[in-house]
PDB file of N, CA and C in Angstrom:
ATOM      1  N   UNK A   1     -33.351 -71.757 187.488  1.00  0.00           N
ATOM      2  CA  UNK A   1     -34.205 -72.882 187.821  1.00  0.00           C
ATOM      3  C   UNK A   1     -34.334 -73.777 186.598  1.00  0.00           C
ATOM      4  N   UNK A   2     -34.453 -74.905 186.787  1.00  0.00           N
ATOM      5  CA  UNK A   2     -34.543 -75.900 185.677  1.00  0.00           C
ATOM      6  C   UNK A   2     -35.603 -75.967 186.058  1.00  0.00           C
ATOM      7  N   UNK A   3     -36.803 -75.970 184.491  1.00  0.00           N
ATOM      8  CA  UNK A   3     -37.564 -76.158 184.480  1.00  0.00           C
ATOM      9  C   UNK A   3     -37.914 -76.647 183.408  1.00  0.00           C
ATOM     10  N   UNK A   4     -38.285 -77.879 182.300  1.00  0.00           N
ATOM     11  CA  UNK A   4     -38.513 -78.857 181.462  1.00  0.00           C
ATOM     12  C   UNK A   4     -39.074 -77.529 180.145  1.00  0.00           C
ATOM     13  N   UNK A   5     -40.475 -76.991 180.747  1.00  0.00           N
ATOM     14  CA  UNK A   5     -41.024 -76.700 179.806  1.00  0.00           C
ATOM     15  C   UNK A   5     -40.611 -74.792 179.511  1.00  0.00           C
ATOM     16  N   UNK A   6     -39.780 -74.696 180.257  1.00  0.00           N
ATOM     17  CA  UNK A   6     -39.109 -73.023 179.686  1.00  0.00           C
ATOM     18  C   UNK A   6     -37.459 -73.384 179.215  1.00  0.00           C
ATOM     19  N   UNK A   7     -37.147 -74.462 178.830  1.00  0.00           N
ATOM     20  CA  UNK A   7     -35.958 -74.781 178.593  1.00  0.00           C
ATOM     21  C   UNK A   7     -35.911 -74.256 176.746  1.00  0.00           C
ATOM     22  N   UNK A   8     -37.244 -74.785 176.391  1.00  0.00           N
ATOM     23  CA  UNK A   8     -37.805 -74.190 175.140  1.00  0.00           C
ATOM     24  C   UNK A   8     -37.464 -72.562 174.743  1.00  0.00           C
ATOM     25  N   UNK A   9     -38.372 -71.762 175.396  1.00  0.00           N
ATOM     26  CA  UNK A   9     -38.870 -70.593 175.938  1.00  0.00           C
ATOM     27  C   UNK A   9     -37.109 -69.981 175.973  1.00  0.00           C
ATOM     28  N   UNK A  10     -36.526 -70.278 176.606  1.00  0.00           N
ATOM     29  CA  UNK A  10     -35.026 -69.624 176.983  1.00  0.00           C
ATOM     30  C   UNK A  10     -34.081 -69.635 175.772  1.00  0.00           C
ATOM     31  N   UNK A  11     -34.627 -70.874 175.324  1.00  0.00           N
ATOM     32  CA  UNK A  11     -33.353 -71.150 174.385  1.00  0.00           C
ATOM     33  C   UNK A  11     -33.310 -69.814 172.839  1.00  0.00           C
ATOM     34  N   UNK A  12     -35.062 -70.154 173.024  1.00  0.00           N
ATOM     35  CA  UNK A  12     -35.712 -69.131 171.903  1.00  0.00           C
ATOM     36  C   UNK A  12     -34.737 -67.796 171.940  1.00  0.00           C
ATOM     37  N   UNK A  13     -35.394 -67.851 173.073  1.00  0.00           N
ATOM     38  CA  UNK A  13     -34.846 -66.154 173.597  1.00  0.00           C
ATOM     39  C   UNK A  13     -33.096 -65.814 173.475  1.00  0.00           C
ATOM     40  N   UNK A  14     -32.612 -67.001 173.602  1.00  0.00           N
ATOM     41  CA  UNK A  14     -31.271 -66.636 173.773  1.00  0.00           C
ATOM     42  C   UNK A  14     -30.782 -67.092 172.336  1.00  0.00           C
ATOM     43  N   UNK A  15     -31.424 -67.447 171.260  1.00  0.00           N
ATOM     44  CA  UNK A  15     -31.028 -67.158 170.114  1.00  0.00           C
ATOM     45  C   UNK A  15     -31.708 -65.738 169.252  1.00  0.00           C
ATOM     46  N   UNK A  16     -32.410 -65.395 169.908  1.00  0.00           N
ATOM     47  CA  UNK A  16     -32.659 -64.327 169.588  1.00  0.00           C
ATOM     48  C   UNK A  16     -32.370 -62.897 169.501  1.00  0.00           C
ATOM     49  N   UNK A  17     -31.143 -63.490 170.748  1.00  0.00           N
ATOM     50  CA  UNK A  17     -30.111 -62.016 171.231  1.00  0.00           C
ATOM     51  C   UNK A  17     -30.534 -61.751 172.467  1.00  0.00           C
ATOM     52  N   UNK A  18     -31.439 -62.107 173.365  1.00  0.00           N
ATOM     53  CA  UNK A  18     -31.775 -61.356 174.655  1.00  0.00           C
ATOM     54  C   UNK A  18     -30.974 -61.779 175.416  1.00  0.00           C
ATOM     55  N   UNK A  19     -30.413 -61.533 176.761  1.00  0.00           N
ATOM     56  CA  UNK A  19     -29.634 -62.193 177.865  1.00  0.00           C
ATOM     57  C   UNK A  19     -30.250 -62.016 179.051  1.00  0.00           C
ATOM     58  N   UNK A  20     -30.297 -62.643 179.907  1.00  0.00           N
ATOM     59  CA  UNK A  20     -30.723 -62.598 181.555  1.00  0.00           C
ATOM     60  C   UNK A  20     -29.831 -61.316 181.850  1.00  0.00           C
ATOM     61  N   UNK A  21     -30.783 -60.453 182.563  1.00  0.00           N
ATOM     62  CA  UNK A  21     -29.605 -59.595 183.234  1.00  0.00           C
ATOM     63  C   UNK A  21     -30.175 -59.289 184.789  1.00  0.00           C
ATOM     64  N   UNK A  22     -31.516 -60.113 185.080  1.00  0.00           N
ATOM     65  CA  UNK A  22     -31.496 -59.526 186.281  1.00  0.00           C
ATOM     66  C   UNK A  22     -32.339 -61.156 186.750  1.00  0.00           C
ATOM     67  N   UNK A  23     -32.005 -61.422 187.748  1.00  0.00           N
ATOM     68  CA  UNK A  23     -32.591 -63.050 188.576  1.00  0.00           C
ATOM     69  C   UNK A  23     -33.323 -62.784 190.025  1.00  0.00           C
ATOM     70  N   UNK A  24     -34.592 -63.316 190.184  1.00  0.00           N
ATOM     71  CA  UNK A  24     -34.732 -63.207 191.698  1.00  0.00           C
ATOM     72  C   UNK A  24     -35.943 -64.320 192.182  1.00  0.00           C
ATOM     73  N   UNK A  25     -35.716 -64.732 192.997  1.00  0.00           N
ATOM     74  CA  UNK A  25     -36.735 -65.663 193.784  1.00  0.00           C
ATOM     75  C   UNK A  25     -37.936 -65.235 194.114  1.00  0.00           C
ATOM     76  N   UNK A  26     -38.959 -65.506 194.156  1.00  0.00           N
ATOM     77  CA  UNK A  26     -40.337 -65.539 194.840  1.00  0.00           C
ATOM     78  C   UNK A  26     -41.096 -65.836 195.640  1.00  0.00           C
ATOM     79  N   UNK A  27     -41.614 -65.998 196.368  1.00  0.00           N
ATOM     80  CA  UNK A  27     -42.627 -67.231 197.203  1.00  0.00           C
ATOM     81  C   UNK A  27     -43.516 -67.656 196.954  1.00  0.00           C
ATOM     82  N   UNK A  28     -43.689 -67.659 195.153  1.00  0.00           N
ATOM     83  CA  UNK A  28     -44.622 -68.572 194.575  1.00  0.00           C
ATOM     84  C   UNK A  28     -44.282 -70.004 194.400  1.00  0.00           C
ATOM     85  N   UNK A  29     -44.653 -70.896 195.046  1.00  0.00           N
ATOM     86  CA  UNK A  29     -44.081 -72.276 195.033  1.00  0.00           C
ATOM     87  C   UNK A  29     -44.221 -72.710 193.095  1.00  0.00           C
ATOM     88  N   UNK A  30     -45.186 -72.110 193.014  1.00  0.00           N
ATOM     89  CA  UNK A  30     -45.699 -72.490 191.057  1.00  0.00           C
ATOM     90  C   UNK A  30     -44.104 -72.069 190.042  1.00  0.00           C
ATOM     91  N   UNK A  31     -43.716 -70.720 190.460  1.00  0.00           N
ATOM     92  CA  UNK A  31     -42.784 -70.059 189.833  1.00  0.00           C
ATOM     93  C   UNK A  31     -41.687 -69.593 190.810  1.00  0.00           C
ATOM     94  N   UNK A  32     -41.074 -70.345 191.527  1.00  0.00           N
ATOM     95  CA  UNK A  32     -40.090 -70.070 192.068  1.00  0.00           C
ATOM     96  C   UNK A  32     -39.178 -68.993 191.792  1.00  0.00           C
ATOM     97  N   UNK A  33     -39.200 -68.954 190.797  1.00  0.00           N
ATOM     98  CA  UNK A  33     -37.500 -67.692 190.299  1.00  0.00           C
ATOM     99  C   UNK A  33     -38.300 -67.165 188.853  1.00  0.00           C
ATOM    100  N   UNK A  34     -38.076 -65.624 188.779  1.00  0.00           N
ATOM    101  CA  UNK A  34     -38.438 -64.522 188.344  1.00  0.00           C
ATOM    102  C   UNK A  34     -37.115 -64.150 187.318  1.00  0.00           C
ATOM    103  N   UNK A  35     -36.999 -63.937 186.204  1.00  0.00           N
ATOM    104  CA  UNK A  35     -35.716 -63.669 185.444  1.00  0.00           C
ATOM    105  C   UNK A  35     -35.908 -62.090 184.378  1.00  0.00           C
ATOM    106  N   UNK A  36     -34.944 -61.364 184.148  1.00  0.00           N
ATOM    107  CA  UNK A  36     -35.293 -60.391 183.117  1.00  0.00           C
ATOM    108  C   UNK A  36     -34.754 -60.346 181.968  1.00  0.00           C
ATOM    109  N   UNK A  37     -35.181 -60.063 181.202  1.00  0.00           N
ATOM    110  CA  UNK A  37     -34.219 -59.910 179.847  1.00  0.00           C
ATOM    111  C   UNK A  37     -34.214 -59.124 179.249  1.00  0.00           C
ATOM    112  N   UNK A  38     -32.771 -58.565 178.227  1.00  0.00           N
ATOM    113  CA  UNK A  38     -33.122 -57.966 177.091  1.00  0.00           C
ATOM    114  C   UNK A  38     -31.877 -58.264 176.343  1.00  0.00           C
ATOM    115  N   UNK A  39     -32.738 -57.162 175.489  1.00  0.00           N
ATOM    116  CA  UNK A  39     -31.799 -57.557 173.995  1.00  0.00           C
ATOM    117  C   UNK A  39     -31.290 -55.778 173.883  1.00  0.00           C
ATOM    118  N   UNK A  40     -30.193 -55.847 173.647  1.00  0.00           N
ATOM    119  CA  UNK A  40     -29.470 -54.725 173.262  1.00  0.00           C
ATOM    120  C   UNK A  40     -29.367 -54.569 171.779  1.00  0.00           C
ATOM    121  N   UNK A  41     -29.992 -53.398 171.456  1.00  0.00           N
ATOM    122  CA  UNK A  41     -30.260 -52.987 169.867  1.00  0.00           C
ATOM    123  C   UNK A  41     -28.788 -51.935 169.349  1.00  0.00           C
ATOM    124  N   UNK A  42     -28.855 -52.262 168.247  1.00  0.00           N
ATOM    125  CA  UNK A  42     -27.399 -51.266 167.455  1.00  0.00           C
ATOM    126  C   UNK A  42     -28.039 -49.678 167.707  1.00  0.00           C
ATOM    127  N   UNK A  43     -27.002 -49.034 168.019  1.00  0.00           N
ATOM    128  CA  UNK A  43     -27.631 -47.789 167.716  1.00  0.00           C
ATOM    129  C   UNK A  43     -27.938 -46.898 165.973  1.00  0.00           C
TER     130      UNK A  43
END
């Protein structure tokens, strides 16, 4: 979902090392789409 003010928020995250790995819709008209993340650590 494009959304203006998590374009911020994502970018953070995705310089940070995390990746989307899981996406899903809602029926919150406020927050349409639900996303997960992580970051995979060295062992």
């Amino acid at each position: 979902m494009d959304y203006a003010p998590y374009e911020k928020t994502r970018a953070f995250y995705a310089r940070s090392g995390f990746e989307v790995y899981q996406r899903s819709t809602t029926d919150n008209p406020g927050c349409p789409e639900e996303i997960r993340l992580r970051k995979r650590l060295a062992p």
